[in-house]
Protein backbone atom coordinates (compact mmCIF):
# COMPACT_ATOMS: atom_id res chain seq x y z
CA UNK A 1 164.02 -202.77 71.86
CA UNK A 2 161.91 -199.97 70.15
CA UNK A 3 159.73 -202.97 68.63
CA UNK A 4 159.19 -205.03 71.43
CA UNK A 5 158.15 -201.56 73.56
CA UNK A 6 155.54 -200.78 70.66
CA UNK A 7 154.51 -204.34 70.12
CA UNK A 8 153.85 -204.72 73.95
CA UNK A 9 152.22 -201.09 73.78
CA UNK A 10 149.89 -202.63 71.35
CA UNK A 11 148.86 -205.47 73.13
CA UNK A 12 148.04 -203.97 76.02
CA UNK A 13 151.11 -205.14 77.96
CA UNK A 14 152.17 -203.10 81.13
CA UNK A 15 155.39 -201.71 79.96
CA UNK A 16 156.22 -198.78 82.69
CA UNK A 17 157.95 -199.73 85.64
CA UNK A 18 155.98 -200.43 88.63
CA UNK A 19 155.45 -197.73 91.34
CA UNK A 20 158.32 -197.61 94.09
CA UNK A 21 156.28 -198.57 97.21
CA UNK A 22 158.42 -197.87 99.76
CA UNK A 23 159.92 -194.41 99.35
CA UNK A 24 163.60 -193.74 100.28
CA UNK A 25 163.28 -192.07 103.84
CA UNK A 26 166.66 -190.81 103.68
CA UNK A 27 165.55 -188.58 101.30
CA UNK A 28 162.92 -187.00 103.04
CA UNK A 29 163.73 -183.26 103.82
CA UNK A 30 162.55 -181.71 107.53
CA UNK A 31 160.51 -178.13 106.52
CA UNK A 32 159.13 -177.45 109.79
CA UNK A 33 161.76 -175.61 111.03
CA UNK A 34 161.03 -173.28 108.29
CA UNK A 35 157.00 -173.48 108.76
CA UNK A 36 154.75 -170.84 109.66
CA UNK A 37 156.74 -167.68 109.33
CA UNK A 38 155.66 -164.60 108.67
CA UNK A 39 157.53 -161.79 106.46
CA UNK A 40 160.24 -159.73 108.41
CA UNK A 41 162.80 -157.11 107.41
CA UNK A 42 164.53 -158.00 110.49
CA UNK A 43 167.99 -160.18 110.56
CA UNK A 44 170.82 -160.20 111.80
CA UNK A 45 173.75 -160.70 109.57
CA UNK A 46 176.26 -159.86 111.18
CA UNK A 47 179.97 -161.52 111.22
CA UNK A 48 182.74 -161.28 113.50
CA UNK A 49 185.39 -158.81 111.89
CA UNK A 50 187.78 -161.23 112.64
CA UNK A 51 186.24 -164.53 111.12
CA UNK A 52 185.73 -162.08 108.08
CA UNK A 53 189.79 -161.32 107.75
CA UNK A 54 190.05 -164.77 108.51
CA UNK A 55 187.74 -166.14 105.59
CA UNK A 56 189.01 -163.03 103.37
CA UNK A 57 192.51 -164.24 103.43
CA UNK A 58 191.73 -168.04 102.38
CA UNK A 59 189.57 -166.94 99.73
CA UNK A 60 192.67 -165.66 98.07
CA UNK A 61 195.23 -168.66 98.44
CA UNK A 62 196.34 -170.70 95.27
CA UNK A 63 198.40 -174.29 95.31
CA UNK A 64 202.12 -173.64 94.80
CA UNK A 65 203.01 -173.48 91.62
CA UNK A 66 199.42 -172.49 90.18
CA UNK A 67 200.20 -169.72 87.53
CA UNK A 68 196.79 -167.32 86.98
CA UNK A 69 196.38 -164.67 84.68
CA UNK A 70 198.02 -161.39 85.73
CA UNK A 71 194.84 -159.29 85.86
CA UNK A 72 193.22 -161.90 87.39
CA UNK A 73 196.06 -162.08 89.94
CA UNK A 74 195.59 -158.36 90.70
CA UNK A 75 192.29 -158.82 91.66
CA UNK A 76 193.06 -161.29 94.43
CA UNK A 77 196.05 -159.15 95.68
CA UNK A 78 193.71 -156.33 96.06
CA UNK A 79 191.64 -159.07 97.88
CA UNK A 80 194.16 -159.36 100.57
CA UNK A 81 194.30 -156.09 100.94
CA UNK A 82 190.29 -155.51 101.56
CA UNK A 83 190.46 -158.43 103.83
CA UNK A 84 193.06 -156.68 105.80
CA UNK A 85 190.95 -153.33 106.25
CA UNK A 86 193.71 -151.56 103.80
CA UNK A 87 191.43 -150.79 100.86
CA UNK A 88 187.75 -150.21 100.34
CA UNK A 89 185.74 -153.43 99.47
CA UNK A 90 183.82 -153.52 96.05
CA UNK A 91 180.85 -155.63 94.94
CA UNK A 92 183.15 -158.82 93.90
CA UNK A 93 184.60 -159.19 97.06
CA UNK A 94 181.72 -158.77 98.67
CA UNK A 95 179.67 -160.93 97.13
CA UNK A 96 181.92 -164.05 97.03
CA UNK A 97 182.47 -163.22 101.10
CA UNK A 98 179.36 -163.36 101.88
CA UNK A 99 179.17 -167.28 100.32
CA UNK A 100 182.47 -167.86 102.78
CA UNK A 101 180.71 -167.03 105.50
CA UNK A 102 177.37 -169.03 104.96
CA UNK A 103 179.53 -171.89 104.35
CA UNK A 104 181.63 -171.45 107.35
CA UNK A 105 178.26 -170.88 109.42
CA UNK A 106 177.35 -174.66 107.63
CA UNK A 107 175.27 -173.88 104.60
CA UNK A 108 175.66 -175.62 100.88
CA UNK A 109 176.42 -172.74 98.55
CA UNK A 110 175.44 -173.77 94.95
CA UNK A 111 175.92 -171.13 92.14
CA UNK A 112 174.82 -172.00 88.50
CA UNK A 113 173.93 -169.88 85.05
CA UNK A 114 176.04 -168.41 81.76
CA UNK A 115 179.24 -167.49 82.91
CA UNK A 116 178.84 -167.33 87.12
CA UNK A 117 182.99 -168.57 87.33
CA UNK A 118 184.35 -165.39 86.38
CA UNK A 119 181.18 -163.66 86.21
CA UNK A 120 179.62 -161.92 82.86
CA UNK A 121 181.49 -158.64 84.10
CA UNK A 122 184.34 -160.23 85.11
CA UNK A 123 183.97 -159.26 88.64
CA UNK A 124 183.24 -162.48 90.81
CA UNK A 125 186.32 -164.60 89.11
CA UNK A 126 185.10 -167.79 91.84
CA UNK A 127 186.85 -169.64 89.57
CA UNK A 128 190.57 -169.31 88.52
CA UNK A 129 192.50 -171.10 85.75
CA UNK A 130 196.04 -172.00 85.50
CA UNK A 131 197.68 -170.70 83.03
CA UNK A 132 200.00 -173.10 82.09
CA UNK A 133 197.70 -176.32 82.24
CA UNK A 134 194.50 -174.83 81.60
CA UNK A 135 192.80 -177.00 85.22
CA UNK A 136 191.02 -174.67 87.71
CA UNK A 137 190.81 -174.09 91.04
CA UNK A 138 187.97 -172.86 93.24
CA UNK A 139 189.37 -170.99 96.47
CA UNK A 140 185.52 -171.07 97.87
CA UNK A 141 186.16 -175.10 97.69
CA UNK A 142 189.36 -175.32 100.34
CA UNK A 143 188.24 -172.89 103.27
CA UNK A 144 187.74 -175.89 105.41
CA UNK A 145 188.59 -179.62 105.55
CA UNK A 146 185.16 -180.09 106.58
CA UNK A 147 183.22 -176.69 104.95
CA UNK A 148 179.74 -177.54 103.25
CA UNK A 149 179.88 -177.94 99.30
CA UNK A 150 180.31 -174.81 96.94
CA UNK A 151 179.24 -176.06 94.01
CA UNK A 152 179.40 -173.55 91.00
CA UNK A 153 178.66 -174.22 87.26
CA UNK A 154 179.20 -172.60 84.38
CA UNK A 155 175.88 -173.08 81.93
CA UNK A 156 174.52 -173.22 78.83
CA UNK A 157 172.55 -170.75 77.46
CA UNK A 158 168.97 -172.69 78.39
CA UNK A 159 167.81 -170.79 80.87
CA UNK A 160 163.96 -172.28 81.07
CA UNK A 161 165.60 -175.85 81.44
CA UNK A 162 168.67 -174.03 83.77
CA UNK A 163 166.30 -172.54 85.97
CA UNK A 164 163.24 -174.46 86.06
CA UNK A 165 165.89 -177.33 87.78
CA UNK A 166 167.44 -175.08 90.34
CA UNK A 167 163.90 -174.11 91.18
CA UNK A 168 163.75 -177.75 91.79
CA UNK A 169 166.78 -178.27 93.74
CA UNK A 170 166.02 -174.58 96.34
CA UNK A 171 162.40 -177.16 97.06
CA UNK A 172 164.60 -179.74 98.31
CA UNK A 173 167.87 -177.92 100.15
CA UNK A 174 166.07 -175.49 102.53
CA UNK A 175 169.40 -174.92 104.43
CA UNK A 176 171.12 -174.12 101.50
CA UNK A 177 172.01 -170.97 98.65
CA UNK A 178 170.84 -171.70 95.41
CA UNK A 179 171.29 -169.32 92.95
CA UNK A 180 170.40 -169.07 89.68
CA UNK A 181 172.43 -165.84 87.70
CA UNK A 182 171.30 -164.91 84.26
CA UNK A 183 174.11 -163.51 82.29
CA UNK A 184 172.20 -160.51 81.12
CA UNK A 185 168.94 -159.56 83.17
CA UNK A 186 167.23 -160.36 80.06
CA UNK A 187 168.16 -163.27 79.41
CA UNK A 188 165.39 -164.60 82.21
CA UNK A 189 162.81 -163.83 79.08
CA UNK A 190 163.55 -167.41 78.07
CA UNK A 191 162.61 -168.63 81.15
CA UNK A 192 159.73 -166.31 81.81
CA UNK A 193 157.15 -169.51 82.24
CA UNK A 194 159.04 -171.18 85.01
CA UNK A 195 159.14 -167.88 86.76
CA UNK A 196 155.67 -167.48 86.24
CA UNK A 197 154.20 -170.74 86.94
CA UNK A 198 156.83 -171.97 89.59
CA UNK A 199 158.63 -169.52 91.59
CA UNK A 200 156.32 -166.41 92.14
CA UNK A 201 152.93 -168.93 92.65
CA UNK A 202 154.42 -172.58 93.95
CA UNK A 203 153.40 -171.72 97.18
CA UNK A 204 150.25 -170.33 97.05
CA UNK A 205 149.51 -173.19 95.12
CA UNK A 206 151.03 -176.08 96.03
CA UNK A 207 152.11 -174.88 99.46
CA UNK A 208 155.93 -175.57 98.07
CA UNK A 209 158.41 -172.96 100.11
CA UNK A 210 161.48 -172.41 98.24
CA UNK A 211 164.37 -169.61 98.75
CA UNK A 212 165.76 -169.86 95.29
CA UNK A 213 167.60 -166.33 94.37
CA UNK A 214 167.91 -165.08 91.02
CA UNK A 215 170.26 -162.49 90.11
CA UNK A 216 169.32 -160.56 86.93
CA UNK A 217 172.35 -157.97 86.27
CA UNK A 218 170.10 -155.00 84.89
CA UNK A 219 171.16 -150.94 84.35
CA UNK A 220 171.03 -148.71 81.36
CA UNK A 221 173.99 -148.21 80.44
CA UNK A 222 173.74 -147.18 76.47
CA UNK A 223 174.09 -151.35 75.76
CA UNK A 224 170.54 -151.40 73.53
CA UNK A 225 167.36 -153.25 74.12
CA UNK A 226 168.98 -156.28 74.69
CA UNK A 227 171.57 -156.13 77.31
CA UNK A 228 170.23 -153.34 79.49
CA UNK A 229 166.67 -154.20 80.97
CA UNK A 230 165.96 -157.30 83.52
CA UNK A 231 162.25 -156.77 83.03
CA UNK A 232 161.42 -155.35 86.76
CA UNK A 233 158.35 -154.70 86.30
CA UNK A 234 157.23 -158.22 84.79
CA UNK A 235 158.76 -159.12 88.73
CA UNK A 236 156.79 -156.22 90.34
CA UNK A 237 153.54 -157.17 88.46
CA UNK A 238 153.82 -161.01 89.70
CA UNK A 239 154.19 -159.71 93.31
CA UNK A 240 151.57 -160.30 96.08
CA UNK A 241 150.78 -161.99 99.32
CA UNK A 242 154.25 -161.88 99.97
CA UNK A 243 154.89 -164.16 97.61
CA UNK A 244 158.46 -163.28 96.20
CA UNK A 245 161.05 -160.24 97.39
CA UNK A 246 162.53 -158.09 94.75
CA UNK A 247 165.46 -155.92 96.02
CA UNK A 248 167.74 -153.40 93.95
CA UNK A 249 171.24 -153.11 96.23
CA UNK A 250 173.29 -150.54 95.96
CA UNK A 251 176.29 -150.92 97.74
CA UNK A 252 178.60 -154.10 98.19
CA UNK A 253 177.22 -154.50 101.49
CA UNK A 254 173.98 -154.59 100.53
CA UNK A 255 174.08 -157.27 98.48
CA UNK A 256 176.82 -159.13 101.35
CA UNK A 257 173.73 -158.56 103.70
CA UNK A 258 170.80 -159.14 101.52
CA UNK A 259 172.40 -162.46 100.45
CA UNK A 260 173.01 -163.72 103.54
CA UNK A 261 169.78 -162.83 105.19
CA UNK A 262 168.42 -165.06 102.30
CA UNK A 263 169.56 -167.96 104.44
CA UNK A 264 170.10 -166.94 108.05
CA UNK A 265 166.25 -166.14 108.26
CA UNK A 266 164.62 -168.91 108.51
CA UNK A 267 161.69 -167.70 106.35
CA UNK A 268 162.08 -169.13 102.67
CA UNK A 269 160.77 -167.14 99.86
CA UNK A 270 162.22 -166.41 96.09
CA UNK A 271 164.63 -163.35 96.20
CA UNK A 272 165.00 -161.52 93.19
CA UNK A 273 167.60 -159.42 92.73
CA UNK A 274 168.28 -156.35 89.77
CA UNK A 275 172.57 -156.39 90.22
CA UNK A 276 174.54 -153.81 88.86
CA UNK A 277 177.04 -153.89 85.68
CA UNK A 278 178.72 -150.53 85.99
CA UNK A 279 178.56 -150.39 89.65
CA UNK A 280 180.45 -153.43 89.83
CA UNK A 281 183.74 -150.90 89.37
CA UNK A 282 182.36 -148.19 90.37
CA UNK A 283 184.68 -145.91 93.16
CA UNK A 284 181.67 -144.69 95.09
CA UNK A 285 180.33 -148.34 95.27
CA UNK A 286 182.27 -149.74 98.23
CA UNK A 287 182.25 -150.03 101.66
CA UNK A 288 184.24 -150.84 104.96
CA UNK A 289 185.14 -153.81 106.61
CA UNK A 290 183.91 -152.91 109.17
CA UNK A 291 180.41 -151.99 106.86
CA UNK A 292 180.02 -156.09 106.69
CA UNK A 293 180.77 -156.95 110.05
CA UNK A 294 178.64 -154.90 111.89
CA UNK A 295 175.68 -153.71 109.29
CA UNK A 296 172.55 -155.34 108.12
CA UNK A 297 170.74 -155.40 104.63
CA UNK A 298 168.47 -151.39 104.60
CA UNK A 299 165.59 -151.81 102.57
CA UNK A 300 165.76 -148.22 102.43
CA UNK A 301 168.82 -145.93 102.36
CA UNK A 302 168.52 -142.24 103.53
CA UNK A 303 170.35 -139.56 102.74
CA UNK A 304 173.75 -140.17 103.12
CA UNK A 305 174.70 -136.08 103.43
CA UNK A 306 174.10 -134.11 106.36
CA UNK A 307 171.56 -131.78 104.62
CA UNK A 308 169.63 -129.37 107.28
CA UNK A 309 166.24 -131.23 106.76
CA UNK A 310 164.47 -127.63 107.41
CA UNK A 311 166.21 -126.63 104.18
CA UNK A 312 165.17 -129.50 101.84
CA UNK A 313 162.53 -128.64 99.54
CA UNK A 314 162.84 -131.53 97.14
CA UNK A 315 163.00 -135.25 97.75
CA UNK A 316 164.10 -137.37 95.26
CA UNK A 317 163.04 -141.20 95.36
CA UNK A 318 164.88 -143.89 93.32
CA UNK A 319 166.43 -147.22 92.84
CA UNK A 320 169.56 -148.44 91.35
CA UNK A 321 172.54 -146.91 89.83
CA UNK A 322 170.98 -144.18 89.00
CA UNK A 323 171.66 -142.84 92.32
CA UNK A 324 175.10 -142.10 91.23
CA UNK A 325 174.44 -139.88 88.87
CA UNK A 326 171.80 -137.70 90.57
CA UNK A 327 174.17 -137.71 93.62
CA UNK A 328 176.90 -136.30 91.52
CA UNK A 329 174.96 -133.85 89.62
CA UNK A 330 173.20 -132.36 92.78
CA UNK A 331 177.06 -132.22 94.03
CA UNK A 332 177.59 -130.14 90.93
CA UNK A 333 175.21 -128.15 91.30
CA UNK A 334 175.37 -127.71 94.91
CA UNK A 335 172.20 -127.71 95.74
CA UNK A 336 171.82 -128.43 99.16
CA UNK A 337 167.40 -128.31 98.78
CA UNK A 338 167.47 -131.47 97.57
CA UNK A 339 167.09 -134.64 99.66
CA UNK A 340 167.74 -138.45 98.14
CA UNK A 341 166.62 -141.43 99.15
CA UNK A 342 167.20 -144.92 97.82
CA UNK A 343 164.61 -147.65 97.85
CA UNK A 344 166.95 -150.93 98.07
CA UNK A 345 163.43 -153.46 98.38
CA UNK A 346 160.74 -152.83 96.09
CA UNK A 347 158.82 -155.67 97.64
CA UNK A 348 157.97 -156.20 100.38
CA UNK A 349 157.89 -152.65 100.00
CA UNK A 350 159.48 -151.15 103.16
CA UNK A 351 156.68 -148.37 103.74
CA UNK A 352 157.14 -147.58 107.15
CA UNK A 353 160.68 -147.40 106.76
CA UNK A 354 160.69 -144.72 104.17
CA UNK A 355 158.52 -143.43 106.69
CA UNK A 356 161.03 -142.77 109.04
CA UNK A 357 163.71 -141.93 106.49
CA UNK A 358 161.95 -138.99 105.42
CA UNK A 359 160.04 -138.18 108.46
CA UNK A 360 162.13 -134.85 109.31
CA UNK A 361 161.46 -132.99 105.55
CA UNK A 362 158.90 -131.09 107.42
CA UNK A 363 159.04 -128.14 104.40
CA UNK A 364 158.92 -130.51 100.99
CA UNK A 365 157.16 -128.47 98.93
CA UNK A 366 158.09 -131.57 95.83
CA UNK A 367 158.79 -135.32 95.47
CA UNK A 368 159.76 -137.11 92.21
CA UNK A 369 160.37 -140.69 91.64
CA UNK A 370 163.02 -140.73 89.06
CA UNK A 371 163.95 -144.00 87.25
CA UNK A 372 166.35 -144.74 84.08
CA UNK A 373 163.53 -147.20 82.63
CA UNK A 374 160.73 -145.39 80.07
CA UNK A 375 157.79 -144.89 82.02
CA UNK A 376 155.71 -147.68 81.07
CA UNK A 377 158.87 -150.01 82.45
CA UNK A 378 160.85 -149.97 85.37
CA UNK A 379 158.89 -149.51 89.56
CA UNK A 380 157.07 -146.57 88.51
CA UNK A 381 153.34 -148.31 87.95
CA UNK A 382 153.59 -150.92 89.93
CA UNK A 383 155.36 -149.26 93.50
CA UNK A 384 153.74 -145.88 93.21
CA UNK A 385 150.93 -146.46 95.16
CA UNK A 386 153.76 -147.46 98.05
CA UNK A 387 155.06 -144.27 97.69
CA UNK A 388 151.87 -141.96 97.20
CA UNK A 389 150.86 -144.00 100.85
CA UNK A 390 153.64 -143.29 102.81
CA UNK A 391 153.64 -138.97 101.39
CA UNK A 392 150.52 -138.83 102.43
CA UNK A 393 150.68 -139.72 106.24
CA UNK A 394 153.91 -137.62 105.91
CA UNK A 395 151.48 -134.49 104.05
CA UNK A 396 148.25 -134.71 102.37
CA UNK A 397 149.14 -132.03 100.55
CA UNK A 398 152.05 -133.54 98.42
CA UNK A 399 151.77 -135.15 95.17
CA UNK A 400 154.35 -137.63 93.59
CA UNK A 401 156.03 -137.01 89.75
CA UNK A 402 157.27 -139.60 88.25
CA UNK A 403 160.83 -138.77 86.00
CA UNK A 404 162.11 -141.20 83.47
CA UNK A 405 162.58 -142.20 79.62
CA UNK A 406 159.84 -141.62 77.38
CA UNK A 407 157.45 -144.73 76.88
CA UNK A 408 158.74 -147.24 74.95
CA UNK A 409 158.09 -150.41 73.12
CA UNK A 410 161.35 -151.65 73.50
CA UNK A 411 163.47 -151.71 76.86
CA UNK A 412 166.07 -149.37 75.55
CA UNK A 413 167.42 -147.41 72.40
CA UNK A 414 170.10 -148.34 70.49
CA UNK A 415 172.52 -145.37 70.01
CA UNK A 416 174.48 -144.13 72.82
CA UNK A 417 174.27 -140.79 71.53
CA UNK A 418 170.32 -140.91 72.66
CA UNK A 419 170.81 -142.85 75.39
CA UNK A 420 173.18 -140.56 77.15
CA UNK A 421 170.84 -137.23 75.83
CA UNK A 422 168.13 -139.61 77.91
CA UNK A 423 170.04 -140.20 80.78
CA UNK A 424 170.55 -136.36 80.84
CA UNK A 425 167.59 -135.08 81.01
CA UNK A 426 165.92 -137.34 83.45
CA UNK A 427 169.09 -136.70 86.06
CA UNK A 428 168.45 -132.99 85.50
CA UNK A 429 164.73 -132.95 85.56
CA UNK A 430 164.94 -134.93 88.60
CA UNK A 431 167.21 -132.55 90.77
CA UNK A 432 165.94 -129.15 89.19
CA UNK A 433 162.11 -130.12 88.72
């Protein structure tokens, strides 16, 4: 065969096959309905409380006789129990509830990258596995006789190859979720040139729309240069005319709001999104039922404390888990001066709704951004300009400091003996000044 290709090659023989003429219609894919839209923080995400119990408790049904592992088996018991208002809901649950109820509102759900069954941090566990047989079972795949796919596949690590075809397949399924999870944030470096080239520019241009989501688990959290940094500001640089949206949620509903907004808007543009690792498990990271059912996605989170707002002399800005720990050490400190407010959406950036948030800290006399990246990482160049906007409607008179590791060629150090020093002193310069 290789002979006859090369001999016909050679002689100037036609030897591709000829152009398909008449193009399969039944392929063809209707985009107007998502035509013409311009960028909105609205939507409304909301779900019945009761179709959420409803969907909750399926999610967490097994065939008889289907043996899982019994940590594994915890985690869906304490399922039942969020589902049935009876304990807070963390980030897992969350998460895979928020695919339930996109596919009971008739949306394709697909899920691919290194890992995305159980999840890297063994927190989404979409996929179980019978202990006895070693087969698997999919809960997300048996809500409903006649439910939408859920398609979910564990990868290998090629994440240009992984990527570039979900990229591919978001062009094609407008209705549908299409995710593409890297196992560590930084693992998207390999497919930096698909991200580049595709997914932040494709529709300026090409005019292609596409609502892929990537989800880039990032956070310092004393893992080294490799398994801590999801390269934000790479994201932040690529950002303009509204081409991509790069949000850093907090909470589980955030990211139960944020995800579904990606499809119940009919707008379709690339959602980035910087999850968590330790906030996956963390017991401040949860929410209510009710949280789900009747909130929608904040691009910006005020303070959560009822501060008197003529008392607060200091606002602190950030994004990210790092919230955590400068709540808890202003709790420690009890200093009651200090205002903070999380930025969930770094673009869009949501300036007139910081605006508002910090509209009644009529006697700031400071404001610090405060970040766990080094300086020449992370929002800080690249969203400061946001910020610097908004404080000076609020008062010409304030200036913005920025508060994070020292510059840095690499994302992150490698002992956790610096890294926690680091993480120290940025908390504490950031509430004290």
């Amino acid at each position: 065969m290789e002979q006859e290709y090369r001999k016909a090659l050679e002689n100037g023989e036609h030897v591709a096959k000829s152009l398909v003429m008449e193009p399969n219609t039944e392929m063809f894919v209707d985009w107007k309905p998502y035509l013409g839209h311009l960028w909105s923080f609205e939507a409304d995400t909301r779900v019945d409380i009761k179709l959420l119990q409803e969907l909750g408790q399926k999610m967490c049904r097994f065939p008889e006789g289907f043996p899982i592992q019994r940590q594994v088996q915890k985690i869906y018991d304490d399922r039942i129990r969020m589902a049935a208002g009876g304990m807070e809901i963390n980030w897992g649950f969350a998460e895979t509830l928020a695919y339930a109820t996109l596919l009971a509102e008739g949306h394709q759900v697909r899920l691919t990258g290194q890992d995305v069954g159980r999840g890297t941090f063994s927190h989404r566990h979409a996929v179980v596995h019978n202990q006895k047989d070693a087969s698997t079972y999919v809960p997300l795949q048996h809500l409903d006789e006649n439910q939408p796919n859920f398609d979910i596949f564990d990868s290998f690590l090629s994440e240009e190859a992984v990527l570039a075809f979900e990229y591919g397949y978001a062009t094609t399924m407008p209705n549908s979720m299409v995710i593409w999870e890297a196992q560590f944030g930084d693992f998207a470096n390999g497919a930096q040139v698909v991200i580049d080239q595709f997914i932040t520019s494709g529709e300026h241009k090409w005019g292609r729309l596409c609502g892929l989501t990537m989800l880039l688990p990032h956070g310092f959290e004393g893992q080294g240069p490799e398994h801590s940094s999801a390269r934000l500001e790479r994201f932040l640089q690529l950002c303009a005319e509204h081409n991509i949206q790069v949000a850093v949620p907090t909470t589980p509903s955030q990211i139960f709001h944020l995800l579904r907004r990606q499809v119940t808007r009919p707008l379709r543009k690339p959602l980035v999104v910087m999850t968590p690792k330790s906030l996956l498990r963390h017991k401040q990271a949860v929410c209510s039922l009710e949280d789900l059912a009747e909130g929608t996605f904040q691009p910006v989170i005020p303070e959560i404390d009822k501060l008197d707002p003529k008392k607060v002399k200091r606002l602190v800005l950030c994004s990210g888990k790092v919230y955590y720990d400068l709540y808890n050490r202003r709790a420690e400190l009890e200093k009651d001066d200090v205002a903070i407010v999380r930025i969930e959406q770094l673009y869009p950036f949501p300036e007139a709704i910081l605006e508002q948030a910090i509209a009644d800290y009529t006697n700031l006399e400071s404001v610090v951004w405060c970040q766990e990246e080094p300086m020449n990482q992370g929002a800080w160049y690249c969203s400061q300009h946001h910020m610097r906007h908004v404080l000076q409607k609020h008062n010409p008179k304030l200036s913005l400091e920025g508060v994070g590791r020292p510059h840095a060629a690499a994302p992150a150090v490698g002992y956790i003996s610096v890294h926690v020093e680091q993480q120290e002193k940025l908390v504490n310069e950031a509430i004290n000044g």
